[in-house]
Protein backbone atom coordinates (compact mmCIF):
# COMPACT_ATOMS: atom_id res chain seq x y z
CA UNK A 1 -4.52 -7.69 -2.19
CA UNK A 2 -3.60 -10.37 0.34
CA UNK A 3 -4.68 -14.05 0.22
CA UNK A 4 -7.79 -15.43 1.88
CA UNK A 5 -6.84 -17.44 4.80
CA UNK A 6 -7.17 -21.28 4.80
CA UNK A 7 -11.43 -22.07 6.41
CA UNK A 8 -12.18 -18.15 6.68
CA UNK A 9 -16.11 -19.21 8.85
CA UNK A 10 -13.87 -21.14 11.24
CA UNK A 11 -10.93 -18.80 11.74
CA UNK A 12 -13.37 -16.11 12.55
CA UNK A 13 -15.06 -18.15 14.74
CA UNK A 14 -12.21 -18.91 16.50
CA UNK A 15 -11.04 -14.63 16.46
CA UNK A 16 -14.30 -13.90 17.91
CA UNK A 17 -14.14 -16.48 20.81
CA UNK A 18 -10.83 -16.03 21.72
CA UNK A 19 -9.65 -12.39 20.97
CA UNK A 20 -11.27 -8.81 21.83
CA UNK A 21 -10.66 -7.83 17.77
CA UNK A 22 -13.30 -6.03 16.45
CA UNK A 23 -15.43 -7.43 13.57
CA UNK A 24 -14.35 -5.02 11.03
CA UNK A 25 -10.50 -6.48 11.70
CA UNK A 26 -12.11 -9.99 11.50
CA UNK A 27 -14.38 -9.37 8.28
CA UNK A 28 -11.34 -7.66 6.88
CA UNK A 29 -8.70 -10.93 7.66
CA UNK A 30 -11.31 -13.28 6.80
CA UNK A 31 -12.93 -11.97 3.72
CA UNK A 32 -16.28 -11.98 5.07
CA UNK A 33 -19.10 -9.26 5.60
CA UNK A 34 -18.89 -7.04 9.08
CA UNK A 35 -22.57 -8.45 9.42
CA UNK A 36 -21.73 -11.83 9.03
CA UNK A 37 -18.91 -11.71 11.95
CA UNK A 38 -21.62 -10.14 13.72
CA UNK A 39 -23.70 -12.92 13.24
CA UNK A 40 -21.51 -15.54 14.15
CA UNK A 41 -20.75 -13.74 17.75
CA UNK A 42 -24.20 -13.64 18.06
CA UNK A 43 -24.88 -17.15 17.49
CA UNK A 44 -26.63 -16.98 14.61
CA UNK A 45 -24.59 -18.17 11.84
CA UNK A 46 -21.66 -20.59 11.89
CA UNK A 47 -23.06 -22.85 14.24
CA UNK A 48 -21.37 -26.05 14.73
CA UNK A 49 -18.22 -24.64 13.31
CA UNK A 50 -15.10 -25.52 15.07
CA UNK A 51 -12.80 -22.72 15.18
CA UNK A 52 -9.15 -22.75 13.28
CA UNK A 53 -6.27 -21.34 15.49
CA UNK A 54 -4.61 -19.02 12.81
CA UNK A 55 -1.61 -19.09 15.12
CA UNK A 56 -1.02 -22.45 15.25
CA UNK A 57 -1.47 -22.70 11.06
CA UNK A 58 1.04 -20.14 10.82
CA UNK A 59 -1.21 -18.00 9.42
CA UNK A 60 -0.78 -15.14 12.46
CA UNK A 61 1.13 -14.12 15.13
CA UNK A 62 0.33 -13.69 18.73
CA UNK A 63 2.01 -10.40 18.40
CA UNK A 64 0.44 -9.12 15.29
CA UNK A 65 -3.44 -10.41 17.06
CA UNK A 66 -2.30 -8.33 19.90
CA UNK A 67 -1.13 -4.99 18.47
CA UNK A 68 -4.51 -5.58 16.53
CA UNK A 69 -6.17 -5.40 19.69
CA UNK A 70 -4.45 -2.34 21.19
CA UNK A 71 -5.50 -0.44 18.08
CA UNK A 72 -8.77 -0.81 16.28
CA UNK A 73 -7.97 0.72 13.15
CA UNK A 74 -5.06 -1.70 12.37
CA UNK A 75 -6.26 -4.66 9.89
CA UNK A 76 -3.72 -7.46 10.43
CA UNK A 77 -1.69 -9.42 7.93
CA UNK A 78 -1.52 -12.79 6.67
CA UNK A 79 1.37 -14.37 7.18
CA UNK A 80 3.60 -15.49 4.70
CA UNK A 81 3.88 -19.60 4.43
CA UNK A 82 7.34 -21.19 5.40
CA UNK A 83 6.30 -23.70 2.46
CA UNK A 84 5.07 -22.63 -0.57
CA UNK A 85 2.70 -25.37 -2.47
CA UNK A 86 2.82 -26.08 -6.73
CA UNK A 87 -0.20 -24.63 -7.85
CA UNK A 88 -2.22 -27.98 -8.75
CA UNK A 89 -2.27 -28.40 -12.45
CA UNK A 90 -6.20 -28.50 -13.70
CA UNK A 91 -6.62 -31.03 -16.58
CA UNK A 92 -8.09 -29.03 -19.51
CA UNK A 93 -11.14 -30.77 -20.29
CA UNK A 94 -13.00 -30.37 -24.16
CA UNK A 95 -13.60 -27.15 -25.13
CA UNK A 96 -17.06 -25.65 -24.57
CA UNK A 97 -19.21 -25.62 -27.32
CA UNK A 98 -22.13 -22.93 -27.58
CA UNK A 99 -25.56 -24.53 -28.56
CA UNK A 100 -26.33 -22.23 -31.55
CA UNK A 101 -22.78 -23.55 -32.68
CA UNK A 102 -23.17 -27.56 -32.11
CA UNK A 103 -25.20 -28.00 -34.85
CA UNK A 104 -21.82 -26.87 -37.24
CA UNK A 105 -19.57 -29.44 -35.29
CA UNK A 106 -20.09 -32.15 -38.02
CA UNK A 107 -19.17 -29.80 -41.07
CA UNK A 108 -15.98 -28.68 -39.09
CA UNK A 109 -14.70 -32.11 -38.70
CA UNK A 110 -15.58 -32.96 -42.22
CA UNK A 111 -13.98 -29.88 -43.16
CA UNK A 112 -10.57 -30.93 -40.72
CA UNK A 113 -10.46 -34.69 -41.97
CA UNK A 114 -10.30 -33.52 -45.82
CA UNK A 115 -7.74 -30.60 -45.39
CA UNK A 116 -5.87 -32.12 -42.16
CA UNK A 117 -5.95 -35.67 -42.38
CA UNK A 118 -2.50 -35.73 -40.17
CA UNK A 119 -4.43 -34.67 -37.18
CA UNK A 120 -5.26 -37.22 -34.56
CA UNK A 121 -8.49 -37.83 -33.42
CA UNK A 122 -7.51 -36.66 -30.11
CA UNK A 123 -6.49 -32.84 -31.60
CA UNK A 124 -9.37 -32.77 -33.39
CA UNK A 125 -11.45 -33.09 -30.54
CA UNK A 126 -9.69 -31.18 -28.26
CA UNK A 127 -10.28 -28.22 -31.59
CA UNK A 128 -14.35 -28.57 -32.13
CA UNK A 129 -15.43 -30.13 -28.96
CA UNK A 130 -16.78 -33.48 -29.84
CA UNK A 131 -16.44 -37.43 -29.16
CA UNK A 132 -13.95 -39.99 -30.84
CA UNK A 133 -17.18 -41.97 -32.03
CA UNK A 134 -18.51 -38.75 -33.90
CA UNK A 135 -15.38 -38.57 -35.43
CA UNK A 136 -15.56 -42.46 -36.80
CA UNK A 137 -18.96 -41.95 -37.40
CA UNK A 138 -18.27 -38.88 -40.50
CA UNK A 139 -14.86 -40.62 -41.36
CA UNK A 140 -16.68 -43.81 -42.41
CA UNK A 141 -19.75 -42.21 -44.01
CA UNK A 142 -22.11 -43.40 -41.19
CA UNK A 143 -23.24 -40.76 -39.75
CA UNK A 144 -26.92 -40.07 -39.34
CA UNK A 145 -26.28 -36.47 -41.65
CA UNK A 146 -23.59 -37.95 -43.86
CA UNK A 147 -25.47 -37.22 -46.80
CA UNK A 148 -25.99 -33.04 -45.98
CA UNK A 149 -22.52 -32.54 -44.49
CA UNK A 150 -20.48 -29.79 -46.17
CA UNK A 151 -17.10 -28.99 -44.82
CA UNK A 152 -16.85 -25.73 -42.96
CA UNK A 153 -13.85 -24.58 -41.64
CA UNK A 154 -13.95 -24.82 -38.08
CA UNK A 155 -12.38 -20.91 -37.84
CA UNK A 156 -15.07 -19.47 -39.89
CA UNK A 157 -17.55 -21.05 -37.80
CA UNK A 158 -16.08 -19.75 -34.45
CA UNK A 159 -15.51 -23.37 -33.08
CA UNK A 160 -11.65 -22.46 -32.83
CA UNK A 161 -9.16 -19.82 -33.89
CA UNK A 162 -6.88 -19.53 -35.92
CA UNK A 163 -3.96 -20.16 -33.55
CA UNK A 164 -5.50 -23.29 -32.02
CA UNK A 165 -5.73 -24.99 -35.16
CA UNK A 166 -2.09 -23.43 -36.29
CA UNK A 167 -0.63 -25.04 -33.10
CA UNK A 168 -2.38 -28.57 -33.73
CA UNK A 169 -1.58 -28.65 -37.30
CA UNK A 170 2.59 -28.13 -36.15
CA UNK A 171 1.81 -30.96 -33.70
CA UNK A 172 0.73 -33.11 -35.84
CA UNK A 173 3.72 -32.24 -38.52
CA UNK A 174 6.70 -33.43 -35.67
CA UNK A 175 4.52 -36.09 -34.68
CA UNK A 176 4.51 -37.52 -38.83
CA UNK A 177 7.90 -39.79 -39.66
CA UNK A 178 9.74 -38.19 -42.31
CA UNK A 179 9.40 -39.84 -45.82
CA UNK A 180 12.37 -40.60 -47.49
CA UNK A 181 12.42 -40.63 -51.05
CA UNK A 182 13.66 -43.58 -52.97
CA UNK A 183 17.06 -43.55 -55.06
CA UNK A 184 18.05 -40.62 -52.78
CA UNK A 185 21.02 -43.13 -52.04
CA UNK A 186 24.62 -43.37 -52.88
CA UNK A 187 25.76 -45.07 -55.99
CA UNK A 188 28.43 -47.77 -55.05
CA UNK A 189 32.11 -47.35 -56.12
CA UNK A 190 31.82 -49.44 -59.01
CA UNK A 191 29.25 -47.36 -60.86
CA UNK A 192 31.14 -44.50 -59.85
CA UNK A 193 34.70 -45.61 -61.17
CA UNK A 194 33.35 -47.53 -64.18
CA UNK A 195 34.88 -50.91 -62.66
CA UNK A 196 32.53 -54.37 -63.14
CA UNK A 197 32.40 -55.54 -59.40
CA UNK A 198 34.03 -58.45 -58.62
CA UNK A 199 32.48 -61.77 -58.53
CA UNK A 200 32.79 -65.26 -56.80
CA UNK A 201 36.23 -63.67 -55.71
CA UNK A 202 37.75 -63.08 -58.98
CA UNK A 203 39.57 -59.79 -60.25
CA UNK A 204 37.47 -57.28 -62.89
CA UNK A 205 37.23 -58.20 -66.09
CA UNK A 206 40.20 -55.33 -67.03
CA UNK A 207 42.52 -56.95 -64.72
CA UNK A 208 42.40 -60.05 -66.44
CA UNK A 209 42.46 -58.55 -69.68
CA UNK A 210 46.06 -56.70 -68.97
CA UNK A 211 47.57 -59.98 -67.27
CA UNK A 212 46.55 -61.80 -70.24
CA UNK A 213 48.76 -59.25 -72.34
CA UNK A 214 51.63 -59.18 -70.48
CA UNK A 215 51.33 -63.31 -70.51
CA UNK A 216 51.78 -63.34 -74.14
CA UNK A 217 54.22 -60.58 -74.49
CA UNK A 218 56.31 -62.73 -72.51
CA UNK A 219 56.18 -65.99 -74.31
CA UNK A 220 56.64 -63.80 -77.66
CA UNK A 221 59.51 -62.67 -76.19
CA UNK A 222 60.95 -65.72 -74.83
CA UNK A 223 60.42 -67.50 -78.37
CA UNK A 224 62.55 -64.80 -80.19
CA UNK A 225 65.40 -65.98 -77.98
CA UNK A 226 65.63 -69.37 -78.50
CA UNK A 227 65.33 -68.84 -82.60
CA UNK A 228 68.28 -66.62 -82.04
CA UNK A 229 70.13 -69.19 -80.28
């Protein structure tokens, strides 16, 4: 099925002043009713439309409008563009709540703060439907039903499925800093090797221990010698 040309009134307005096509070809290019083409040659429809040149949009040939011409049963083509446009990216606004279902909003978010408190207010919205300050209002016990509010999870009650809330919930889990637990460090090489760390400079306590040893092995020795002497 080919595209609908670009002001369809004002292109056939311009096909039926300025070509001999019939208004089955036009209706057919232009998407519009044979009747309709009709009544636009006639005058009584379309008035005060200016007329789009197809041929200078690029949208047809002069060659294609006149083989159209020659043969009545030929529908013509719409050309395609040299430049092809990004589809335009429509912001998804909050989901559509029915009106037999609002009334179960409140529970749902209840339900979502208890189980899910790492969603933002943000996801939750964008899962039940509802305002920031509704949101506020259950968290901090102020809202006009606070005291009847039961959760209810928002799946049950049709406000979202399953794979909405899945999706939302993963969100929110790469969105949360990872904890990390204390004493999950590494000992230092002191605790490790048994060795007192050193302090103020001076050697371990062992160190000085085995210098001290060899100190008075020495002058033991040295004493033997001169009583030999």
């Amino acid at each position: 099925m080919q595209n609908q040309p670009l002001m369809p009134k004002a292109t056939a307005v311009w096909l039926v002043e300025n070509t001999a096509l019939s208004f089955d070809q036009i209706a057919d290019f232009c998407k519009l009713h044979p009747l309709e083409v009709k009544a636009i040659a006639d005058g009584d429809s379309a008035q005060g439309i200016k007329g789009l040149d197809p041929i200078q949009t690029g949208q047809l040939s002069r060659e294609g409008i006149a083989e159209a011409e020659k043969n009545p049963e030929r529908r013509l083509k719409l050309a395609d563009p040299k430049v092809r446009l990004p589809q335009p990216k429509t912001k998804r606004g909050p989901r559509y709540t029915p009106v037999s279902r609002r009334q179960d909003r409140p529970n749902a978010i209840l339900w979502l703060l208890r189980n899910h408190p790492e969603l933002k207010d943000s996801q939750i919205m964008r899962l039940v439907g509802t305002t920031k300050s509704t949101i506020q209002a259950i968290r901090d016990r102020t809202h006009w039903n606070a005291a009847h509010l039961q959760p209810m999870d928002p799946v049950t009650l049709g406000l979202c499925s399953q794979l909405d809330l899945d999706l939302e919930v993963q969100r929110a889990a790469k969105d949360r800093p990872v904890e990390v637990e204390e004493g999950a460090t590494l000992l230092p090489a002191e605790a490790t090797t048994g060795r007192e760390p050193a302090a103020d400079g001076k050697k371990p306590a062992e160190e000085l221990n085995v210098q001290a040893v060899f100190a008075k092995l020495k002058q033991l020795g040295g004493a033997k010698t001169e009583e030999d002497e």
